[in-house]
N, C-alpha and C. Protein backbone atom coordinates (compact mmCIF):
# COMPACT_ATOMS: atom_id res chain seq x y z
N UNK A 1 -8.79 -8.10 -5.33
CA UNK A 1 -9.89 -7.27 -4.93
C UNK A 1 -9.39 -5.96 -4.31
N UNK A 2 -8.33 -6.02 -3.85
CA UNK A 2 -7.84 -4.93 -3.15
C UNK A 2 -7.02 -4.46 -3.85
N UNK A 3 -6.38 -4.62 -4.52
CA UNK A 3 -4.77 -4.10 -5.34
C UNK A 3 -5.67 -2.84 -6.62
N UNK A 4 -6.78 -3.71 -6.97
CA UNK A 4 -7.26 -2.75 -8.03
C UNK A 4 -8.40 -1.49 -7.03
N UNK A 5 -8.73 -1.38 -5.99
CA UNK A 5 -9.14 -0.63 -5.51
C UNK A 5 -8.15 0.25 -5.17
N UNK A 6 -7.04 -0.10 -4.75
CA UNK A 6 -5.73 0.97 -4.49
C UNK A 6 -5.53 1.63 -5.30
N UNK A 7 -5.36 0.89 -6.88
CA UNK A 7 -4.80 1.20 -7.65
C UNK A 7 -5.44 2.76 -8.28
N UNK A 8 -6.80 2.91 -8.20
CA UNK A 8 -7.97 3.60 -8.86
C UNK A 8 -8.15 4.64 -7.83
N UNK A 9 -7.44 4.37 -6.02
CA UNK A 9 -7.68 5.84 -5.37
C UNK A 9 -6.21 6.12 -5.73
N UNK A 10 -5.01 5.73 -5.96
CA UNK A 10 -3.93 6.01 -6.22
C UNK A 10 -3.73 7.32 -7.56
N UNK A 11 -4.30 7.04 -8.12
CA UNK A 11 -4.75 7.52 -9.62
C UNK A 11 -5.21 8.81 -9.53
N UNK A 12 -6.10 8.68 -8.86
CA UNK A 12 -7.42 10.00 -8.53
C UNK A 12 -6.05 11.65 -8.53
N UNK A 13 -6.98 12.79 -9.22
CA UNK A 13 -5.99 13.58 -9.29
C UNK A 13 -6.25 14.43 -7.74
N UNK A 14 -5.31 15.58 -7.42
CA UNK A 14 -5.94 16.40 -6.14
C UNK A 14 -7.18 16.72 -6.15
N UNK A 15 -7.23 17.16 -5.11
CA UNK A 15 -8.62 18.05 -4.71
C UNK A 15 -8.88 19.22 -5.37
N UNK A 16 -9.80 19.31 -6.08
CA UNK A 16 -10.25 20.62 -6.89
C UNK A 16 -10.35 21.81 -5.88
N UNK A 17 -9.60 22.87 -6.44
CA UNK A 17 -9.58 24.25 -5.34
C UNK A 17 -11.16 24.80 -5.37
N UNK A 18 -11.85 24.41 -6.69
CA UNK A 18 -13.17 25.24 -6.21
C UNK A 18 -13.87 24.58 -5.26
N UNK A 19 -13.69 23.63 -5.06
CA UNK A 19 -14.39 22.94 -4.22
C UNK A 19 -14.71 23.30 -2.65
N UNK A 20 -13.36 24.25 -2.37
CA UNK A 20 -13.37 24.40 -0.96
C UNK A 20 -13.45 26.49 -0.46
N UNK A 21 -14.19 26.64 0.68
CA UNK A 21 -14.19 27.86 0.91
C UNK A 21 -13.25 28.63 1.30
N UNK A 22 -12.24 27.96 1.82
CA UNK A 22 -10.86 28.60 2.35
C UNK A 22 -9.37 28.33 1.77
N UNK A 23 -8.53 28.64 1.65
CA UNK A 23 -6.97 28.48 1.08
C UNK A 23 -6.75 27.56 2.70
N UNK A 24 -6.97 27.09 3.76
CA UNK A 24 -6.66 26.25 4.43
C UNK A 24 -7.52 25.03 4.33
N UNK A 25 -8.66 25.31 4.21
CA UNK A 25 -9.21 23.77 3.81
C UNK A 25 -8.92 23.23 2.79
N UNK A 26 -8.26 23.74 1.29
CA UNK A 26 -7.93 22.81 0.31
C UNK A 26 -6.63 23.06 0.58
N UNK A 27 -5.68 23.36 1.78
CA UNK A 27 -4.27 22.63 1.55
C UNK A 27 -4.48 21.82 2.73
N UNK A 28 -5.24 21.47 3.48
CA UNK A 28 -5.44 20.37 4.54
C UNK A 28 -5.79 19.10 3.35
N UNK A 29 -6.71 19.49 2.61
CA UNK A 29 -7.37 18.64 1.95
C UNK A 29 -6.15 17.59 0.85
N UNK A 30 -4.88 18.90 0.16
CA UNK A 30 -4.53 18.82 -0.56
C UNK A 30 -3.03 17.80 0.25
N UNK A 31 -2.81 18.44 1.25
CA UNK A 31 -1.75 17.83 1.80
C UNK A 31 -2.36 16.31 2.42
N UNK A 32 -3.40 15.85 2.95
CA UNK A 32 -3.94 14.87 3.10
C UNK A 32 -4.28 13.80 1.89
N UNK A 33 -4.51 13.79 1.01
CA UNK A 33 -4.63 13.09 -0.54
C UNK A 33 -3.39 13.12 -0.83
N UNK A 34 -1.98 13.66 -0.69
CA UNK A 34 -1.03 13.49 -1.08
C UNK A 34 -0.18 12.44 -0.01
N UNK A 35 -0.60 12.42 1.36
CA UNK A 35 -0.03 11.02 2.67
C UNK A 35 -0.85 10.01 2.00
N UNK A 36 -2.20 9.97 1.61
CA UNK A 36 -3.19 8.82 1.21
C UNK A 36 -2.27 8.03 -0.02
N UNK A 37 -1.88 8.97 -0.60
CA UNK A 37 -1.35 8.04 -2.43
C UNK A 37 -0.22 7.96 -1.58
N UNK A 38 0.68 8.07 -0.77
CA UNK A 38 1.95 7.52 -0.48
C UNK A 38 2.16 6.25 0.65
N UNK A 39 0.91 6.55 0.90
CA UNK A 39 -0.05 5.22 1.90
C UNK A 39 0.13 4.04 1.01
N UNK A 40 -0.60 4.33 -0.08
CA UNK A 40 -0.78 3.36 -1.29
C UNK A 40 -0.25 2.71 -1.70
N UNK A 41 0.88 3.31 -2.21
CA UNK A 41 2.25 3.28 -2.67
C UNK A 41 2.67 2.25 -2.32
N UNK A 42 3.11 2.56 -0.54
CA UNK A 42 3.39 1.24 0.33
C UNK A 42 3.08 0.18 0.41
N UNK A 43 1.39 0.12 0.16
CA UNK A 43 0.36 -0.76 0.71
C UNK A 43 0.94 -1.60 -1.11
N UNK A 44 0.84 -1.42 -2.26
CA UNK A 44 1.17 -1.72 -3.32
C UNK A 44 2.49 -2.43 -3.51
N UNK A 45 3.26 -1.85 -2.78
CA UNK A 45 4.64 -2.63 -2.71
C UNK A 45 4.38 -3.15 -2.16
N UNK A 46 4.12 -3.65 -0.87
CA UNK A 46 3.96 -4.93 0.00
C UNK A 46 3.26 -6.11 -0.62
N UNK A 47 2.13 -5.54 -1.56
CA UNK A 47 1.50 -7.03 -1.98
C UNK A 47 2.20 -7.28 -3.32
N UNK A 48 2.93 -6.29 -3.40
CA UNK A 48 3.55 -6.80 -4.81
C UNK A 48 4.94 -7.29 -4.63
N UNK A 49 5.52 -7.11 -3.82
CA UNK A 49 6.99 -7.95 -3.26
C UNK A 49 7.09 -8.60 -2.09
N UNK A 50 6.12 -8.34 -0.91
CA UNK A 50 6.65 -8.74 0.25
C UNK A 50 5.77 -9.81 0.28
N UNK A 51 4.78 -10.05 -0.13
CA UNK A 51 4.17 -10.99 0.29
C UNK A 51 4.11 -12.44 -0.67
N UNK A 52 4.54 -11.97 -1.56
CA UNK A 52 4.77 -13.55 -2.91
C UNK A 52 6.08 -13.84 -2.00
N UNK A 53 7.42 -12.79 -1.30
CA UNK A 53 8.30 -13.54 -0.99
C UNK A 53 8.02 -14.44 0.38
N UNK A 54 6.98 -13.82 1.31
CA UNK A 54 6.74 -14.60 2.21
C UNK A 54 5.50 -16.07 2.04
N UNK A 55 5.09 -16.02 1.28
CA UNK A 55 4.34 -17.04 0.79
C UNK A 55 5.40 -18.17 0.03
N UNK A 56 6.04 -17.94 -0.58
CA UNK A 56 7.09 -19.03 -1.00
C UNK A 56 8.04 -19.78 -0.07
N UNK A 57 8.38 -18.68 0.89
CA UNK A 57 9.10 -19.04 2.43
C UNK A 57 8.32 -20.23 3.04
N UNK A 58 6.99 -20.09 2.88
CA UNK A 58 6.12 -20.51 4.03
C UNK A 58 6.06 -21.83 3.15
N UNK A 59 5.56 -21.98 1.85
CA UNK A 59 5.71 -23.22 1.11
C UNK A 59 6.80 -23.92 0.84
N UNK A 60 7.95 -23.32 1.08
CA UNK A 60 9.21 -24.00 1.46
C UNK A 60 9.82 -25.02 2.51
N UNK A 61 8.76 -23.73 3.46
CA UNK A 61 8.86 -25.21 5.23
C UNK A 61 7.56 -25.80 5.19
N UNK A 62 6.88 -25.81 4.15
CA UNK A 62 5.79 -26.96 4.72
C UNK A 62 6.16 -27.74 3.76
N UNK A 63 7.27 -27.94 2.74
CA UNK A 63 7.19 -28.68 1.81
C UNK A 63 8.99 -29.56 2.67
N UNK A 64 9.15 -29.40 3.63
CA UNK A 64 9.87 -29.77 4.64
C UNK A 64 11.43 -29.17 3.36
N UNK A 65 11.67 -28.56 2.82
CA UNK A 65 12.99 -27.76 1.94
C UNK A 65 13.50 -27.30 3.03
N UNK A 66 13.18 -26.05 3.61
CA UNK A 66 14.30 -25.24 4.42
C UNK A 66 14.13 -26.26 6.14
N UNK A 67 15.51 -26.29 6.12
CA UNK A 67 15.79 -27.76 7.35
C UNK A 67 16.17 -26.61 9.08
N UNK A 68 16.88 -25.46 8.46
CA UNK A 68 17.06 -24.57 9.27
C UNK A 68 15.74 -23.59 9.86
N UNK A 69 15.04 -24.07 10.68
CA UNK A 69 14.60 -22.77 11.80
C UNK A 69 15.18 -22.41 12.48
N UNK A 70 14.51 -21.11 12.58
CA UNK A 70 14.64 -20.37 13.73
C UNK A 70 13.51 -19.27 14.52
N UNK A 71 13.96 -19.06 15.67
CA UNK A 71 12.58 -18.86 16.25
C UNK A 71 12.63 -17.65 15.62
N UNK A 72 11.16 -16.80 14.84
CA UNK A 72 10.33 -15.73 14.66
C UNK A 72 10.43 -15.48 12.75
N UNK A 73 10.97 -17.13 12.63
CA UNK A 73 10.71 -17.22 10.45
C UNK A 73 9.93 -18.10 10.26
């Protein structure tokens, strides 16, 4: 539900220059949509690597496999 909502503001092209009345409001605009898709980016890698690896971790110690804890895994 979320990965394809990222995916579709990720996509989106800049901010159209006619859109705005000043050469500072469309590079506020323009430099802001460009932190948002690198936001994304992040937010995209995390559910796409970090979290299948921590979900397998976690089914590992409940499936009593990893014998070693330690405090904060």
């Amino acid at each position: 539900m979320l990965r394809p909502w990222l995916e579709e503001r990720r996509a989106k092209s800049f901010p159209d220059p006619t859109d705005f009345k000043s050469t500072k409001e469309f590079t506020y605009a323009a430099i802001t949509a460009s932190v948002f898709k690198k936001v994304i980016q992040e937010l995209l890698h995390y559910l796409e690597v970090e979290v299948p690896d921590r979900v397998k971790a976690l089914e590992e110690k409940k499936k009593g496999k990893v014998k070693n804890f330690a405090i904060g895994r």
